[in-house]
C-alpha atoms as a PDB file:
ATOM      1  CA  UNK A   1     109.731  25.585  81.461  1.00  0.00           C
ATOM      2  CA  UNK A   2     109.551  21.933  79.908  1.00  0.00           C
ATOM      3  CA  UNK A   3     110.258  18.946  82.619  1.00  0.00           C
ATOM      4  CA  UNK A   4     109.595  16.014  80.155  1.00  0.00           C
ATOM      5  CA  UNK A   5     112.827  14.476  81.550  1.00  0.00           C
ATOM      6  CA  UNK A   6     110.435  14.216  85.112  1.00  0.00           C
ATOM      7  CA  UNK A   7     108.094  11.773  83.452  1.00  0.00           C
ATOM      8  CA  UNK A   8     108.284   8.420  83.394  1.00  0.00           C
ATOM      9  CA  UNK A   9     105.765   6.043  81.176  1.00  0.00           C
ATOM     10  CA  UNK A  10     105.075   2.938  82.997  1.00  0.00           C
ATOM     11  CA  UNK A  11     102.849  -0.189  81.587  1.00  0.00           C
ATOM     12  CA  UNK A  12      99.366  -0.154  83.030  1.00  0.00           C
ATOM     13  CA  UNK A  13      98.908  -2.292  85.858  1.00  0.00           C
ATOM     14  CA  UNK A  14      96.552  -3.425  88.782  1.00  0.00           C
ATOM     15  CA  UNK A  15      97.895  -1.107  90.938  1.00  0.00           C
ATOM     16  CA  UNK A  16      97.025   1.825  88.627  1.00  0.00           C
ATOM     17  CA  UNK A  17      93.451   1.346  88.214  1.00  0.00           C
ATOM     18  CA  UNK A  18      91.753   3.468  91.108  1.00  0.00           C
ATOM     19  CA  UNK A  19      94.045   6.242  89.620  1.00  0.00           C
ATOM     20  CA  UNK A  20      93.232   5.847  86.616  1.00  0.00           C
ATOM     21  CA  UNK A  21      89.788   5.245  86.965  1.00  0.00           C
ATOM     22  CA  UNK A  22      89.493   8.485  88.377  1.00  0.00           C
ATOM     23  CA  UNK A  23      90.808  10.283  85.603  1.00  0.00           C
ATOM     24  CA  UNK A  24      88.795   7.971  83.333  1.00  0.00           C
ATOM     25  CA  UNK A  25      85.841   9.734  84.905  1.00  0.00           C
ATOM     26  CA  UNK A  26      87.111  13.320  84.544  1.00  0.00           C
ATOM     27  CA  UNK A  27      88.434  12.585  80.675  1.00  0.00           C
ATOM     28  CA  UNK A  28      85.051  11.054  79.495  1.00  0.00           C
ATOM     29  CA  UNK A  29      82.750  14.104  81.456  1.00  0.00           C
ATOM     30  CA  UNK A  30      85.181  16.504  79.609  1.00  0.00           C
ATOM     31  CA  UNK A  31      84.400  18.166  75.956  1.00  0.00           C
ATOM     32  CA  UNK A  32      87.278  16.326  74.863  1.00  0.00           C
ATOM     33  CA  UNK A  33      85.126  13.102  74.300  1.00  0.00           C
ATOM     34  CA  UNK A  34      81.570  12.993  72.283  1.00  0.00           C
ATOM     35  CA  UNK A  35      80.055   9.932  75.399  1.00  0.00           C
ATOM     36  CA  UNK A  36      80.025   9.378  78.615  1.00  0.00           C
ATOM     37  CA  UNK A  37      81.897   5.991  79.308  1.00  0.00           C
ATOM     38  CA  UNK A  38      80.561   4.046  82.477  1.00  0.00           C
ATOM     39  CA  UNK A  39      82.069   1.977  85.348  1.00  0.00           C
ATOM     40  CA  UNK A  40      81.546  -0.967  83.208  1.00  0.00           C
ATOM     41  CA  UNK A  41      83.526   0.225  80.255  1.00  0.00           C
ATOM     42  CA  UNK A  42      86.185   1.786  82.310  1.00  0.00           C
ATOM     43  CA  UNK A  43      86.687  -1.765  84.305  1.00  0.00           C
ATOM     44  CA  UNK A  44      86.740  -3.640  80.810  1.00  0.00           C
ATOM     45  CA  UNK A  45      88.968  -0.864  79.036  1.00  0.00           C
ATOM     46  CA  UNK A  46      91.731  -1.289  82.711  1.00  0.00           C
ATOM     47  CA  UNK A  47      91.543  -4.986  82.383  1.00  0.00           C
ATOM     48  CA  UNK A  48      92.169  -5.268  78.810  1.00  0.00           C
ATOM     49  CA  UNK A  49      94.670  -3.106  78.797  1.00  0.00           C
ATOM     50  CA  UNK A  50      96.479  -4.374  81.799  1.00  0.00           C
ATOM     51  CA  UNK A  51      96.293  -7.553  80.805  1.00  0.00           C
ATOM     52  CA  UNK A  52      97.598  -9.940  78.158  1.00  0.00           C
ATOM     53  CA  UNK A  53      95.057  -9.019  75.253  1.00  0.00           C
ATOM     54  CA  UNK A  54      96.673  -8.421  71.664  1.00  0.00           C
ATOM     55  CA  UNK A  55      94.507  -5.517  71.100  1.00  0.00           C
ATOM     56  CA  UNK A  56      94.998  -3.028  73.483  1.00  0.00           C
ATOM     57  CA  UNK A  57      97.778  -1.799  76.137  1.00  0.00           C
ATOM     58  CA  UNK A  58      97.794   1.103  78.478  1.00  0.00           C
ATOM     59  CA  UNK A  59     100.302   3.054  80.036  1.00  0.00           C
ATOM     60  CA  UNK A  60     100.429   5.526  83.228  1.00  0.00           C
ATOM     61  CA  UNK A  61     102.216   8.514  83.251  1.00  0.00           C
ATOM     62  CA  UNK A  62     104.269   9.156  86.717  1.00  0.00           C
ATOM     63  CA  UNK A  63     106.056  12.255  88.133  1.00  0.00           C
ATOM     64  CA  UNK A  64     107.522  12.122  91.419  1.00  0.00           C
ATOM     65  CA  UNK A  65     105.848   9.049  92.140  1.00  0.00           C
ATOM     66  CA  UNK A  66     102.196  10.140  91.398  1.00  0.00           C
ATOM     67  CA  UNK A  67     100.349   9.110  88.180  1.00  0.00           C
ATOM     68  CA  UNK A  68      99.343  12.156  86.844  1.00  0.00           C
ATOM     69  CA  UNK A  69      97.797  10.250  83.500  1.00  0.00           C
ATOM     70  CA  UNK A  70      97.620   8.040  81.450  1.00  0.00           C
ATOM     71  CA  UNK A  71      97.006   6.472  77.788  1.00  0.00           C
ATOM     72  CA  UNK A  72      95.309   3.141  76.051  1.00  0.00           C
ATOM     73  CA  UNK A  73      96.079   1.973  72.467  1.00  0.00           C
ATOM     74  CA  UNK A  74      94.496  -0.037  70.593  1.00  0.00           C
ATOM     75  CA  UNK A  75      96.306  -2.289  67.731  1.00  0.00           C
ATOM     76  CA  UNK A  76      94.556  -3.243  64.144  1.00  0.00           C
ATOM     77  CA  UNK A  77      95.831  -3.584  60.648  1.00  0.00           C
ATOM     78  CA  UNK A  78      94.949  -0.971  58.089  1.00  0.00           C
ATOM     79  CA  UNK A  79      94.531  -2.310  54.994  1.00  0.00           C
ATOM     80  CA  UNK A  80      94.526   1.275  53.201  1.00  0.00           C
ATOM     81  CA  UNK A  81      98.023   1.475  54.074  1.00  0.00           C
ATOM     82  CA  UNK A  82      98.803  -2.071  54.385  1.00  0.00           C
ATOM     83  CA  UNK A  83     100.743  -2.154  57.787  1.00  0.00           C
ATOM     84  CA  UNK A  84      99.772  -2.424  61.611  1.00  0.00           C
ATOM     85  CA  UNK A  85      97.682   0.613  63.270  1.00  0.00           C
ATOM     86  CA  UNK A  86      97.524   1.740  66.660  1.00  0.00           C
ATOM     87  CA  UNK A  87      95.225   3.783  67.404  1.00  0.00           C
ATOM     88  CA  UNK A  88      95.742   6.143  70.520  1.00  0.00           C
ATOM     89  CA  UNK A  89      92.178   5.924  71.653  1.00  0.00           C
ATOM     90  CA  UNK A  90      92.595   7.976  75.243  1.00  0.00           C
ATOM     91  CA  UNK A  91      95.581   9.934  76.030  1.00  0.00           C
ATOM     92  CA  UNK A  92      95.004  12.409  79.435  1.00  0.00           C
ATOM     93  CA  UNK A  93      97.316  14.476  81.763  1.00  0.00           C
ATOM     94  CA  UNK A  94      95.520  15.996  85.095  1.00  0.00           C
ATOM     95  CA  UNK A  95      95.481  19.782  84.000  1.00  0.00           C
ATOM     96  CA  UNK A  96      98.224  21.335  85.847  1.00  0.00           C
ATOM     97  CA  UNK A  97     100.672  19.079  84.002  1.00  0.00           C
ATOM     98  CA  UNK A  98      99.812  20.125  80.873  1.00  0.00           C
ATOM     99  CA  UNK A  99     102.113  22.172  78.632  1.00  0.00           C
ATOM    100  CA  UNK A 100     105.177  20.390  79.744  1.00  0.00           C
ATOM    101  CA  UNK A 101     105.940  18.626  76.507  1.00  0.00           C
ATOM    102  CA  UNK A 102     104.718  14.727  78.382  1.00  0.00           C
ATOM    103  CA  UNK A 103     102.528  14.355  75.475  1.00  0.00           C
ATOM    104  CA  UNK A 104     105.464  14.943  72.993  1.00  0.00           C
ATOM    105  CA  UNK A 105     107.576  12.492  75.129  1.00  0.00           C
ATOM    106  CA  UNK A 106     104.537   9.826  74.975  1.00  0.00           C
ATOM    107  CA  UNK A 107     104.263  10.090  71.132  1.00  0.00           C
ATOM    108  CA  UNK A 108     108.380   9.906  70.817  1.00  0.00           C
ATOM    109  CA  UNK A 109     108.012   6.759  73.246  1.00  0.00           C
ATOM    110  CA  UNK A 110     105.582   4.822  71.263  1.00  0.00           C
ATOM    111  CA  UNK A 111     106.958   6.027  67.583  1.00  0.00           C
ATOM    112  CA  UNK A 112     110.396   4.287  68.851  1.00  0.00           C
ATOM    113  CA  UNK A 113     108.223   1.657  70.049  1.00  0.00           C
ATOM    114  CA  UNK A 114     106.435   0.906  66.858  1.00  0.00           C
ATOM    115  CA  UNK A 115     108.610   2.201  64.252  1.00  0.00           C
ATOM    116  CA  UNK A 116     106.773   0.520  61.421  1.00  0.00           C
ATOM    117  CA  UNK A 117     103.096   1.138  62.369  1.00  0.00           C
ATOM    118  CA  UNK A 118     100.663   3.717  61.108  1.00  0.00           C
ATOM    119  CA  UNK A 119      99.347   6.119  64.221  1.00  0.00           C
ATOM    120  CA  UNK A 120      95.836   7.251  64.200  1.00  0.00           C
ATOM    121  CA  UNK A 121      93.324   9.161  66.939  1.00  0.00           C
ATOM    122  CA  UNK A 122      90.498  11.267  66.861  1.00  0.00           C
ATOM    123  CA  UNK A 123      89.685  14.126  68.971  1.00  0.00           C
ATOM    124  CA  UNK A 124      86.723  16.382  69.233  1.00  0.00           C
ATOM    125  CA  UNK A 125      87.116  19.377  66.756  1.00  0.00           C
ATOM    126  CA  UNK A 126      87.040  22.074  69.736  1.00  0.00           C
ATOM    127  CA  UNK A 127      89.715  20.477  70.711  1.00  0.00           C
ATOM    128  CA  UNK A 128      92.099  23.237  69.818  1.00  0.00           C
ATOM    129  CA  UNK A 129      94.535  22.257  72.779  1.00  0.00           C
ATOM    130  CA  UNK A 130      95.179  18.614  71.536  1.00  0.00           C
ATOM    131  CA  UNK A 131      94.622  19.518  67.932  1.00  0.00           C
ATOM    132  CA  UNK A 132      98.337  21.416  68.238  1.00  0.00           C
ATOM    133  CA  UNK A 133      99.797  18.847  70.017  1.00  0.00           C
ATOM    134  CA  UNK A 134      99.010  15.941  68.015  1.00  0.00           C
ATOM    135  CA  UNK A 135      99.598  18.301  65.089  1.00  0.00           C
ATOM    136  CA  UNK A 136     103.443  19.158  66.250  1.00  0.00           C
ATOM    137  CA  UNK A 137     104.073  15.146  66.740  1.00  0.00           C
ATOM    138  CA  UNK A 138     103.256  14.856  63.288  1.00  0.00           C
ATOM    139  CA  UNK A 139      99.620  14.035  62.710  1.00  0.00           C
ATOM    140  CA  UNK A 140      97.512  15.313  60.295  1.00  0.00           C
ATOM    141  CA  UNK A 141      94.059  15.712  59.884  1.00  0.00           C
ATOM    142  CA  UNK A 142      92.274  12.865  57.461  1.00  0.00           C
ATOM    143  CA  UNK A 143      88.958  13.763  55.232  1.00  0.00           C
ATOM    144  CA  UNK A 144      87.251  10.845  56.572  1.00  0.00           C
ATOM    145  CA  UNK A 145      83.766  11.035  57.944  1.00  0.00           C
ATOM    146  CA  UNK A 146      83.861   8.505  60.761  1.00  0.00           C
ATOM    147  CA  UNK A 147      80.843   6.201  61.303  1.00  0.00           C
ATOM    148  CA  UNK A 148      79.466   3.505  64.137  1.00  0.00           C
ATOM    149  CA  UNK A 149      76.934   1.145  65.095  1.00  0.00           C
END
């Protein structure tokens, strides 16, 4: 049975960040992300996105009063296809509330959001979980090989 209508998707605050820190440790130990992260990066990552930077914003995602996730963007401009970008660089549920369509009511909440942006993430290609979730709120798969320094 779906309970979407349970969740509610709060901005990230102060308040949130031992939660989410804790999850922020479980997501980045996962398979669902290629490093590691540290307490430094986590700490930047909260306070960015709690605070009043241009670039990023997070969000916590609360049932019954707990957080039981959460999710950071992070806003460019993509020149390819000449409007704004965010991309949806962590998006994580604890594991007993997956499968209850809150990741479908996250995507709906920031498409409404940001009608007139371009959406992009990446996941790791085992993945197969998230792949058909992000795939049934409409993304598709891009033939780009990504790169970093």
């Amino acid at each position: 049975m779906k309970s979407s209508q349970k969740l509610k998707i709060l901005p990230l605050t102060t308040e949130h960040f031992d939660a989410v820190k804790r999850m922020m440790r479980v997501f980045y130990a996962s398979p669902a992300v290629s490093t590691d992260g540290s307490e430094d990066i986590f700490s930047n990552d909260l306070a960015e996105c709690a605070g009043d930077s241009p670039f990023a914003e997070g969000y916590v995602f609360e049932e019954d009063g707990e957080i039981i996730g959460y999710a950071m963007l992070a806003k460019s401009f993509s020149t390819e296809y000449g409007k704004p970008c965010i991309w949806i660089e962590d998006i994580y549920l604890v594991p007993d509330k997956r499968g209850r369509g809150y990741a479908q009511k996250f995507f709906t909440y920031i498409f409404e959001k940001y009608p007139n942006c371009l959406f992009r993430l990446e996941l790791e290609p085992n993945n197969k979980r998230a792949l058909a979730a992000y795939e049934k709120a409409g993304f598709s798969a891009l033939p780009y090989l990504e790169l970093k320094k």
